[in-house]
PDB file of N, CA and C in Angstrom:
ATOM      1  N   UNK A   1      43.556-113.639 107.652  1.00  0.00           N
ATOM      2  CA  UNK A   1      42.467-114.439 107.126  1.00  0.00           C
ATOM      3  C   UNK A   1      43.070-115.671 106.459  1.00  0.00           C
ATOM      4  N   UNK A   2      42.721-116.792 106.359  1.00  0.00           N
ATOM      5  CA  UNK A   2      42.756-118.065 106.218  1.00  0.00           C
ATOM      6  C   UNK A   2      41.758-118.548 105.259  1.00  0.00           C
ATOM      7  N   UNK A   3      41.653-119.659 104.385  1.00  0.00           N
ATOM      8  CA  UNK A   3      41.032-120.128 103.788  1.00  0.00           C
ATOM      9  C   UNK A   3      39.807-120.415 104.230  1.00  0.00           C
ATOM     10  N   UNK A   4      39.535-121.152 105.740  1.00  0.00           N
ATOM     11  CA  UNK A   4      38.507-121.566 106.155  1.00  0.00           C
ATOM     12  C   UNK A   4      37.366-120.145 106.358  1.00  0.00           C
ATOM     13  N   UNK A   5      38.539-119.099 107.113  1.00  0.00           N
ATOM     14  CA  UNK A   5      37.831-117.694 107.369  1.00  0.00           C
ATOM     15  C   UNK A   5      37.072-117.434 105.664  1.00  0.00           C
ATOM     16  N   UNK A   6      38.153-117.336 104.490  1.00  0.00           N
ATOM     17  CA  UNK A   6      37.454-117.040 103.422  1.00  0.00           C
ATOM     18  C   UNK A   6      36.135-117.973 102.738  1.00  0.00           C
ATOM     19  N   UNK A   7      36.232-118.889 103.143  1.00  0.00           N
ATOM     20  CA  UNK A   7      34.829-120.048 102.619  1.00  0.00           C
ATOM     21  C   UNK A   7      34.180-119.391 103.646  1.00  0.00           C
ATOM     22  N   UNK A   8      33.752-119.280 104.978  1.00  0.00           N
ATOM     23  CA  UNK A   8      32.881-118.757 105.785  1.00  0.00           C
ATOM     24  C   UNK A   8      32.124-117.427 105.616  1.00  0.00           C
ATOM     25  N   UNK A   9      33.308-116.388 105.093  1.00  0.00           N
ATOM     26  CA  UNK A   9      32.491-115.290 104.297  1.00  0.00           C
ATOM     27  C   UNK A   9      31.803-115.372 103.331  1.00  0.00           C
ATOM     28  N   UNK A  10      32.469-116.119 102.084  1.00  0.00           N
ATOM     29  CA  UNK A  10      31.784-116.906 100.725  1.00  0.00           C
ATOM     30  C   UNK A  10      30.670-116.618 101.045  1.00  0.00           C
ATOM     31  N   UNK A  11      30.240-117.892 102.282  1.00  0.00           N
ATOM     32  CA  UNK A  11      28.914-118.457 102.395  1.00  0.00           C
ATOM     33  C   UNK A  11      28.128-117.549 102.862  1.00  0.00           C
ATOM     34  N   UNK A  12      28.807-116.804 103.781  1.00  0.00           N
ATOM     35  CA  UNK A  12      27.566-116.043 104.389  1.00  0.00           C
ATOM     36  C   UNK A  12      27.301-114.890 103.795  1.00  0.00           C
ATOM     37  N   UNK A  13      27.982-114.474 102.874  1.00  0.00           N
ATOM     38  CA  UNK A  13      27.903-113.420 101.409  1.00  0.00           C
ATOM     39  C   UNK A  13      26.257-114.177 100.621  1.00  0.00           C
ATOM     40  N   UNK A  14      26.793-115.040 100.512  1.00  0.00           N
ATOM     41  CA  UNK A  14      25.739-116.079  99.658  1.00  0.00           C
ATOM     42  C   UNK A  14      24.570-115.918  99.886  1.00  0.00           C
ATOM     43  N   UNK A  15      24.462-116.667 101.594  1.00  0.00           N
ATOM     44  CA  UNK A  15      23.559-116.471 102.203  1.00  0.00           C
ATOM     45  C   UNK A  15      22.878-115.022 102.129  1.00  0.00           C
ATOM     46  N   UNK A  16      23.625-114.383 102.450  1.00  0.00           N
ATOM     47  CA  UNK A  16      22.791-112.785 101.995  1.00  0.00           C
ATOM     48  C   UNK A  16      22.319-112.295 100.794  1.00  0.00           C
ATOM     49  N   UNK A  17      22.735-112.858  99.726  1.00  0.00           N
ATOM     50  CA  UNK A  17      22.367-112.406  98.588  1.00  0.00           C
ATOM     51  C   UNK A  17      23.237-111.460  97.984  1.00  0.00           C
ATOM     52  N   UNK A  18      24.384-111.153  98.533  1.00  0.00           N
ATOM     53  CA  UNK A  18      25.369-110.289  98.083  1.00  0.00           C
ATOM     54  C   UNK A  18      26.316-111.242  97.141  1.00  0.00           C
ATOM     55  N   UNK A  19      26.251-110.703  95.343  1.00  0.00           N
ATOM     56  CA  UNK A  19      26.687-110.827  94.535  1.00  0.00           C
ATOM     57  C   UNK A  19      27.914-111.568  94.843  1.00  0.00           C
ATOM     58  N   UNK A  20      28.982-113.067  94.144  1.00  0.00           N
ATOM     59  CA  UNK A  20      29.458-113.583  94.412  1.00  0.00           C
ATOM     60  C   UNK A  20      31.106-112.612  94.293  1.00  0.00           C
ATOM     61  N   UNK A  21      31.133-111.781  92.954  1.00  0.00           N
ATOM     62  CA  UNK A  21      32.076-111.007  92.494  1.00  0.00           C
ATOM     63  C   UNK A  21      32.238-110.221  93.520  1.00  0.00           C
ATOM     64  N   UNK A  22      30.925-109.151  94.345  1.00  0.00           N
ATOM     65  CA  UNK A  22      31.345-108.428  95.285  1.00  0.00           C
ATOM     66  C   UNK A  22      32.586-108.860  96.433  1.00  0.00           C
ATOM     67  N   UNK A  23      32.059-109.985  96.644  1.00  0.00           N
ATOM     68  CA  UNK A  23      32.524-110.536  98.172  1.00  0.00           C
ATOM     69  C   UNK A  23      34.327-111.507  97.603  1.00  0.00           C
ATOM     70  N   UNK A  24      34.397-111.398  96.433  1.00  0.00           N
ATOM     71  CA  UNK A  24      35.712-111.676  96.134  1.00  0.00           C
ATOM     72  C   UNK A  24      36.707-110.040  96.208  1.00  0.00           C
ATOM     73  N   UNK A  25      36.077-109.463  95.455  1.00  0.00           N
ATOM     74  CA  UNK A  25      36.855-108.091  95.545  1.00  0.00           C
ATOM     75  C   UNK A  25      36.574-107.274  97.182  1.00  0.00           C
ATOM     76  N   UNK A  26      35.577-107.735  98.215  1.00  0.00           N
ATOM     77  CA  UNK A  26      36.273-107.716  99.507  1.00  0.00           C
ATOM     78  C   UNK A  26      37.050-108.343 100.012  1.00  0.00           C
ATOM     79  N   UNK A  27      37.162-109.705  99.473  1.00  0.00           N
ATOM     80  CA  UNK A  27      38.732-110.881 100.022  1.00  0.00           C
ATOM     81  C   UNK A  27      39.558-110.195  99.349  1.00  0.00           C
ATOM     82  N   UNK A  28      39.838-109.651  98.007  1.00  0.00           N
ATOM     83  CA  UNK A  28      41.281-109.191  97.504  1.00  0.00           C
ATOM     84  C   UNK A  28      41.368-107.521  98.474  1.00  0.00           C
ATOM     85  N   UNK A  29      40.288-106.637  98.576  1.00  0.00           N
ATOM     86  CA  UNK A  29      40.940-106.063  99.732  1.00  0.00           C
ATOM     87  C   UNK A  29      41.275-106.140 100.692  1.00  0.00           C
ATOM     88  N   UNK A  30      40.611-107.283 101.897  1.00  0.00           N
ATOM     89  CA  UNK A  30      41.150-107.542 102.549  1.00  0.00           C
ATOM     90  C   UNK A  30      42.816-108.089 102.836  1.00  0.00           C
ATOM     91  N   UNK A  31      43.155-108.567 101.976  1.00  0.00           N
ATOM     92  CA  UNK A  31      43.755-109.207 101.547  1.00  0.00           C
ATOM     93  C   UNK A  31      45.225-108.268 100.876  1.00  0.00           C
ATOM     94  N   UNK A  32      44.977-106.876 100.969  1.00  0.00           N
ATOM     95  CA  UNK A  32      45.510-106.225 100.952  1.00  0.00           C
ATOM     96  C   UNK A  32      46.223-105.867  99.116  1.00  0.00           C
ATOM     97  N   UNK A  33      45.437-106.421  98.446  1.00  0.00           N
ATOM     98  CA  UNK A  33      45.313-106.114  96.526  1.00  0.00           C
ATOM     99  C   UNK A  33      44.827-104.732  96.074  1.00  0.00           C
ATOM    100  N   UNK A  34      45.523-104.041  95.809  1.00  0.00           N
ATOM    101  CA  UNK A  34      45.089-103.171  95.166  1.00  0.00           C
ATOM    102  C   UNK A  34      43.800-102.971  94.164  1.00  0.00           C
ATOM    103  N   UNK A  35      42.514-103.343  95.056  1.00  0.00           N
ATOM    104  CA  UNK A  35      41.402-103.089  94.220  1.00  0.00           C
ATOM    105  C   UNK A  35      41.052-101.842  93.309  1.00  0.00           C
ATOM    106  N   UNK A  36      41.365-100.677  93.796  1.00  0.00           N
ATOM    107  CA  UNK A  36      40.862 -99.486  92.933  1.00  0.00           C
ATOM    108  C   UNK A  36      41.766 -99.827  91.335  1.00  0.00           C
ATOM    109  N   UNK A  37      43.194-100.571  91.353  1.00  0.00           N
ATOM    110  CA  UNK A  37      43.458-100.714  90.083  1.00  0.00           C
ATOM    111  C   UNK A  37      43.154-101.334  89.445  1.00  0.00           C
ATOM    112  N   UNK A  38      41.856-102.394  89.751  1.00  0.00           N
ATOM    113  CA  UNK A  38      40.838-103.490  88.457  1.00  0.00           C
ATOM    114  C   UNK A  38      40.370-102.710  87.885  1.00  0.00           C
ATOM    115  N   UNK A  39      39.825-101.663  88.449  1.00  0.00           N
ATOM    116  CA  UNK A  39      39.284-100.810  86.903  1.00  0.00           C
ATOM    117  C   UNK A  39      40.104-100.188  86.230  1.00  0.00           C
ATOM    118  N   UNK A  40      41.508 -99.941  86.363  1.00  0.00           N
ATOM    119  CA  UNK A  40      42.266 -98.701  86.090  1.00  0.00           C
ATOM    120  C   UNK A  40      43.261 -99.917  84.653  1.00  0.00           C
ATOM    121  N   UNK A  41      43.736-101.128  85.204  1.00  0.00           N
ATOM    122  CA  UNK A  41      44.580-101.963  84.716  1.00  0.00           C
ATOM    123  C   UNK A  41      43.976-102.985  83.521  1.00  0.00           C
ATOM    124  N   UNK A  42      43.792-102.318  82.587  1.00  0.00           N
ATOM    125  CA  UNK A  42      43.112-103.255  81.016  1.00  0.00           C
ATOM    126  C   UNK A  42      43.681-104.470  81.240  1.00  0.00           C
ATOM    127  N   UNK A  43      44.592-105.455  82.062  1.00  0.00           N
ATOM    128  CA  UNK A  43      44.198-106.560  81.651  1.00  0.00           C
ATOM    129  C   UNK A  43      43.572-107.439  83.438  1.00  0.00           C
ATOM    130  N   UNK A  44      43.028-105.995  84.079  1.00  0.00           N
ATOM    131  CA  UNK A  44      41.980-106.923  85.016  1.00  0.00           C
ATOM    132  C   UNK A  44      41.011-105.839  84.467  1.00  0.00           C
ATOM    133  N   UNK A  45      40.690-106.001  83.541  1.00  0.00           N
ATOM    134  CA  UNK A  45      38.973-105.743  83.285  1.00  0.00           C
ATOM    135  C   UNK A  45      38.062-106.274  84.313  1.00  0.00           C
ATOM    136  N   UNK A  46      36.811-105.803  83.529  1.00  0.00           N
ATOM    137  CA  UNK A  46      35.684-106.363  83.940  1.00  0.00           C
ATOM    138  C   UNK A  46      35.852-107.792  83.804  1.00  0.00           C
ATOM    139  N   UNK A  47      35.408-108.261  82.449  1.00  0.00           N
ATOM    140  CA  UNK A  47      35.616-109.421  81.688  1.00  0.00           C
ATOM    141  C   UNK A  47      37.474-110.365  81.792  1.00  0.00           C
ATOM    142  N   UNK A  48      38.003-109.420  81.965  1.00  0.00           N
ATOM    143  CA  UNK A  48      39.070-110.046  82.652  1.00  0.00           C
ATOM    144  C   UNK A  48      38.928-111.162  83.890  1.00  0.00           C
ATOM    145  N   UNK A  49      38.689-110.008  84.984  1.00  0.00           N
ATOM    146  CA  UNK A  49      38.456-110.679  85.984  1.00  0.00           C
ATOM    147  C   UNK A  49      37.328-111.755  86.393  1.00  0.00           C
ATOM    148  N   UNK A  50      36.201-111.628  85.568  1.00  0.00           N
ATOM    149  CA  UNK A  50      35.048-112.706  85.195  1.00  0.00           C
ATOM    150  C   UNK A  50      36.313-114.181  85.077  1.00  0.00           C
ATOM    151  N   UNK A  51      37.015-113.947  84.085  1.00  0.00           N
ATOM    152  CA  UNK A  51      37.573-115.459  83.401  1.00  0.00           C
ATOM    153  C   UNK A  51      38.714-115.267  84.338  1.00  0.00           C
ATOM    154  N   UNK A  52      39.237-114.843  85.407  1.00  0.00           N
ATOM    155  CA  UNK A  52      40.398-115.041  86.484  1.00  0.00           C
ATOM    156  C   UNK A  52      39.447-116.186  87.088  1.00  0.00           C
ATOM    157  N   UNK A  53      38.222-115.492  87.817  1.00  0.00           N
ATOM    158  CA  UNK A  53      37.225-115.683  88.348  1.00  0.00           C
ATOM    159  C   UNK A  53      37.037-117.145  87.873  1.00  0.00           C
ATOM    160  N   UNK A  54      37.068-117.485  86.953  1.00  0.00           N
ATOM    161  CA  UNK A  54      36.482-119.043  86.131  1.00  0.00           C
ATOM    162  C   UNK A  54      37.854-120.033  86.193  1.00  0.00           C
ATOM    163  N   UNK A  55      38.806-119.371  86.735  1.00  0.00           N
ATOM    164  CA  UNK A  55      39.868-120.199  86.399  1.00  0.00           C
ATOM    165  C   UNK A  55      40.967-120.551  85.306  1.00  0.00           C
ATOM    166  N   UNK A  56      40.126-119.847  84.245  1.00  0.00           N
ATOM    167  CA  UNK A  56      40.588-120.186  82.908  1.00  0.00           C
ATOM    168  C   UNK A  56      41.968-119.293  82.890  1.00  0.00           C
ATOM    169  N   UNK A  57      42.328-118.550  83.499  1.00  0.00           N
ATOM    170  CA  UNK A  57      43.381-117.418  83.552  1.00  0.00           C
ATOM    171  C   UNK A  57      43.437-116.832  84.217  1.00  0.00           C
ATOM    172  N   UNK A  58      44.799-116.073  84.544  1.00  0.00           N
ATOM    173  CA  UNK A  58      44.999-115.377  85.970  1.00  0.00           C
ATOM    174  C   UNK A  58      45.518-113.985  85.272  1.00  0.00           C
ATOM    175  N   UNK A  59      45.399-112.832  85.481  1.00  0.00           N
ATOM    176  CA  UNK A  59      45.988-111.575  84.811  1.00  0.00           C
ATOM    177  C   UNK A  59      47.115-111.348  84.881  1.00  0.00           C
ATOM    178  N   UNK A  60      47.023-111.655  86.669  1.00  0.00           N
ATOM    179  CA  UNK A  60      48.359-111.347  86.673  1.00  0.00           C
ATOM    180  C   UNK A  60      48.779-112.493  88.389  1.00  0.00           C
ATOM    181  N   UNK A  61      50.218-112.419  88.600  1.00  0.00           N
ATOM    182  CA  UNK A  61      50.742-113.178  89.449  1.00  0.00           C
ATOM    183  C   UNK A  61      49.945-112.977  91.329  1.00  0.00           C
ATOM    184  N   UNK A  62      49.762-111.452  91.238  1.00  0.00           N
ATOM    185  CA  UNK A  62      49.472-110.866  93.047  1.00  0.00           C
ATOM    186  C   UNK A  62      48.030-111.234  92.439  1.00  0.00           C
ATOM    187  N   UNK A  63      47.195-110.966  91.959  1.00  0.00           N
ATOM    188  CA  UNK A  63      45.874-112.228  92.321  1.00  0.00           C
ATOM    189  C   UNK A  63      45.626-113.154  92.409  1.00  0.00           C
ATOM    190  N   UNK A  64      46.559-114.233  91.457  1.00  0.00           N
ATOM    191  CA  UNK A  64      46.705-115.595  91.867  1.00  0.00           C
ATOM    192  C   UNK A  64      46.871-115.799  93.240  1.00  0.00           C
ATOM    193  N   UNK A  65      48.047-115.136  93.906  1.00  0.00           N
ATOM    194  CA  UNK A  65      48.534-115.303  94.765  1.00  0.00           C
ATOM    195  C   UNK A  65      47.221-114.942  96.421  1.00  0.00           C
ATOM    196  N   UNK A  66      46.932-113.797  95.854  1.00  0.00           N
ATOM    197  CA  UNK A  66      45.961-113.494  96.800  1.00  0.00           C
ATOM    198  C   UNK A  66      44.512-114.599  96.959  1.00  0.00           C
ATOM    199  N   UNK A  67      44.239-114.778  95.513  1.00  0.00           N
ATOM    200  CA  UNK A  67      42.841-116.019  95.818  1.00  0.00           C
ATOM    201  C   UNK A  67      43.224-117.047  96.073  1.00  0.00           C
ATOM    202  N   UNK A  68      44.468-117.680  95.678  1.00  0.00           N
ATOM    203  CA  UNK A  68      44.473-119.293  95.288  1.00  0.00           C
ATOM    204  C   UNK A  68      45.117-119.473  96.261  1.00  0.00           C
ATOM    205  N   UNK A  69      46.323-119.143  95.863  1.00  0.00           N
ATOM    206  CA  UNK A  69      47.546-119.644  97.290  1.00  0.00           C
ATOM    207  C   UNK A  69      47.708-119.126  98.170  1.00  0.00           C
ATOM    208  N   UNK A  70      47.405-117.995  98.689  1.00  0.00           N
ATOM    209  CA  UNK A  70      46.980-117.659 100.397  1.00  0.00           C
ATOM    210  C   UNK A  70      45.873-117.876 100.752  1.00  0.00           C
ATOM    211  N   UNK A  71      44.567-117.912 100.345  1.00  0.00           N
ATOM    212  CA  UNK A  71      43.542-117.965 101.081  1.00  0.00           C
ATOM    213  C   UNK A  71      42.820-119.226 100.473  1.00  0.00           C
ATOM    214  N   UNK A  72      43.584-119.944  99.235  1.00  0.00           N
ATOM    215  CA  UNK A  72      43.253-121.483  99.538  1.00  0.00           C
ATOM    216  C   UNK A  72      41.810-122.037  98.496  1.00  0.00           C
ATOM    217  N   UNK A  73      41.793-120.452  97.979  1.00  0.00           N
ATOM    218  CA  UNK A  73      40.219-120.871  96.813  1.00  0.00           C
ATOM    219  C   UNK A  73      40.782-121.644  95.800  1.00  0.00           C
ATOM    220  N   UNK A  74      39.683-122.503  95.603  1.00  0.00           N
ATOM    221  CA  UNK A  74      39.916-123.103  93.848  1.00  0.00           C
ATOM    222  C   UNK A  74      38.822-122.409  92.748  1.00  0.00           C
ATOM    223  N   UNK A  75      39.463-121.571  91.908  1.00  0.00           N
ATOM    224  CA  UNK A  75      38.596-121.008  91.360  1.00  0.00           C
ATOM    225  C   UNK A  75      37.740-122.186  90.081  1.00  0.00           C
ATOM    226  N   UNK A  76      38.568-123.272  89.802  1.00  0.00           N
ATOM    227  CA  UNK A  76      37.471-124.141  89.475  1.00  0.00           C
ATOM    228  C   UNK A  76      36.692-124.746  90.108  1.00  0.00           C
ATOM    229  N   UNK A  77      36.431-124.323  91.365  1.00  0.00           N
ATOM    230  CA  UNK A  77      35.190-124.934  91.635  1.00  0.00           C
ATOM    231  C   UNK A  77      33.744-123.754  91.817  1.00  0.00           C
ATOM    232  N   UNK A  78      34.324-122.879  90.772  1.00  0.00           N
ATOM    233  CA  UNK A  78      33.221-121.446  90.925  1.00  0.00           C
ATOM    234  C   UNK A  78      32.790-121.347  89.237  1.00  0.00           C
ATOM    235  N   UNK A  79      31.427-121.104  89.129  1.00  0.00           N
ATOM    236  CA  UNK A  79      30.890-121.337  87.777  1.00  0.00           C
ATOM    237  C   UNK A  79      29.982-119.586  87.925  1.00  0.00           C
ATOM    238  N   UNK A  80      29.567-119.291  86.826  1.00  0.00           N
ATOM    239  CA  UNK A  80      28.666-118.661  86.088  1.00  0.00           C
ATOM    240  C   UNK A  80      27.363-119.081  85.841  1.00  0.00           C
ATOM    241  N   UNK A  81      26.238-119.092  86.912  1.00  0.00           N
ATOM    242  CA  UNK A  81      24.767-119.836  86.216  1.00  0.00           C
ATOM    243  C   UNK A  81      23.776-118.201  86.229  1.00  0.00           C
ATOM    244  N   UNK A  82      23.205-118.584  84.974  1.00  0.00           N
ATOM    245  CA  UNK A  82      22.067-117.194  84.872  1.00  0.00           C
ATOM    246  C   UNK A  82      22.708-115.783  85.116  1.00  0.00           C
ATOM    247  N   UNK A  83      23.984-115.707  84.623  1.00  0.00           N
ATOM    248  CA  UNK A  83      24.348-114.322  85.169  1.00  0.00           C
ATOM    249  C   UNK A  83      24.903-114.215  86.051  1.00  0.00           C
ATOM    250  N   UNK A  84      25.062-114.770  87.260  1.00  0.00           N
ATOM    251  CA  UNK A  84      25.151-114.016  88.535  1.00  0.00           C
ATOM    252  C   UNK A  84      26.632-115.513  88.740  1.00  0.00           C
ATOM    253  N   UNK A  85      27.152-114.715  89.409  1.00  0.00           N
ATOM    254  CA  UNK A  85      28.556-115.483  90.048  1.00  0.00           C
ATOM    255  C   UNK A  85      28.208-116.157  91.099  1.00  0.00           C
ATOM    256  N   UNK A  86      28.646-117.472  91.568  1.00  0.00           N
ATOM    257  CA  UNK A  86      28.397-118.453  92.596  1.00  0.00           C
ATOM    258  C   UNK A  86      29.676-119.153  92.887  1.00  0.00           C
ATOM    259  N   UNK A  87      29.923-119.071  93.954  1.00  0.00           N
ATOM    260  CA  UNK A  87      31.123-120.018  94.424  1.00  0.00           C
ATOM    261  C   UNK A  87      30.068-121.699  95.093  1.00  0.00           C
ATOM    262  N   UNK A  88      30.458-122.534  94.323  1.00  0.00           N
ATOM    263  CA  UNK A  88      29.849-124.386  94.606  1.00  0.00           C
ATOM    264  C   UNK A  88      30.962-124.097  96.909  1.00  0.00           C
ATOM    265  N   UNK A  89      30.420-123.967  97.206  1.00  0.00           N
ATOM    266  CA  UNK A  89      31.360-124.081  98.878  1.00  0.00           C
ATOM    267  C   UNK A  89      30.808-125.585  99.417  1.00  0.00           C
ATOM    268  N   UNK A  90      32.214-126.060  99.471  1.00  0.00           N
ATOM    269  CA  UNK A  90      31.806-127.420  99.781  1.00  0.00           C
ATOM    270  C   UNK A  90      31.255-127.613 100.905  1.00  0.00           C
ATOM    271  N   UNK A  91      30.085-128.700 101.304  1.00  0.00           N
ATOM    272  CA  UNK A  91      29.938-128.410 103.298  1.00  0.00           C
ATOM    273  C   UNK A  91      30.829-129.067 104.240  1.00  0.00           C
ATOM    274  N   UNK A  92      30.432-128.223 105.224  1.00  0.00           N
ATOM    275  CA  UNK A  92      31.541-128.551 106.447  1.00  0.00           C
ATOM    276  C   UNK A  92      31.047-129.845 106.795  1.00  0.00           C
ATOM    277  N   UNK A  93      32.408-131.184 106.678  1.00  0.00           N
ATOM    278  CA  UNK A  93      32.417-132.521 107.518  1.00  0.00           C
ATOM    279  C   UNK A  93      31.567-132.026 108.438  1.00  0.00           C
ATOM    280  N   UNK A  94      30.814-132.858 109.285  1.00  0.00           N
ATOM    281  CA  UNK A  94      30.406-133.166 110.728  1.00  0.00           C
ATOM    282  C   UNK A  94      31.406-133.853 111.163  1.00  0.00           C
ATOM    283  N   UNK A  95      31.760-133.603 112.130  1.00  0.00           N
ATOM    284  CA  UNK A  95      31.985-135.109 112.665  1.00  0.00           C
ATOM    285  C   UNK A  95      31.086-135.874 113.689  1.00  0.00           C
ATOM    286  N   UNK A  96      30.976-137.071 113.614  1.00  0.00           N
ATOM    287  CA  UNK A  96      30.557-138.070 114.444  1.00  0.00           C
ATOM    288  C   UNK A  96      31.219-138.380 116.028  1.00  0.00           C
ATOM    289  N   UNK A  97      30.040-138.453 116.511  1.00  0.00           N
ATOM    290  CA  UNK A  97      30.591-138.601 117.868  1.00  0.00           C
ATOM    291  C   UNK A  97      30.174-140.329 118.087  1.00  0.00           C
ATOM    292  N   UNK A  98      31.657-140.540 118.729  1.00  0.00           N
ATOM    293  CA  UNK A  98      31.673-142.001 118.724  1.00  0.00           C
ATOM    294  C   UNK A  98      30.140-142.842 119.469  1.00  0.00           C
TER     295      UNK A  98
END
């Protein structure tokens, strides 16, 4: 999986209505992260991973690595409105045909 592959799920997560947090903790499994240990590891909390999630901090090095620099997310461009997690996914250029 590739960055472009991961914005394409984003969106179509989105599009479905499936929670923004869900469809990140399917990219970190995919992705081959040890998900069952976010709940197990106090410093990927819940609330941990919310503010990984925001950018403001990373817990630890193999999630950085898994969101940012392999699959190319910027987690500042993902906010918190009303509760619910949203990734901003920029739209795809068109291109113009001459």
């Amino acid at each position: 999986m590739d960055a472009s592959d991961a914005r394409l799920l984003l969106s179509t997560h989105h599009r479905l209505g499936i929670p923004f947090k869900y469809s990140v903790l399917f990219l970190l499994k995919v992705e081959g992260y040890p998900v069952h240990q976010l709940q197990k590891d106090s410093r990927i909390s819940s609330p941990a991973l919310h503010t990984a999630l925001s950018g403001a901090h990373w817990p630890n090095d193999r999630l950085r690595h898994c969101l940012h620099d392999r699959l190319g997310l910027d987690p500042f461009a993902w906010g918190e409105q009303n509760g619910a997690w949203q990734c901003r996914i920029p739209e795809a250029k068109r291109r113009r045909r001459p």
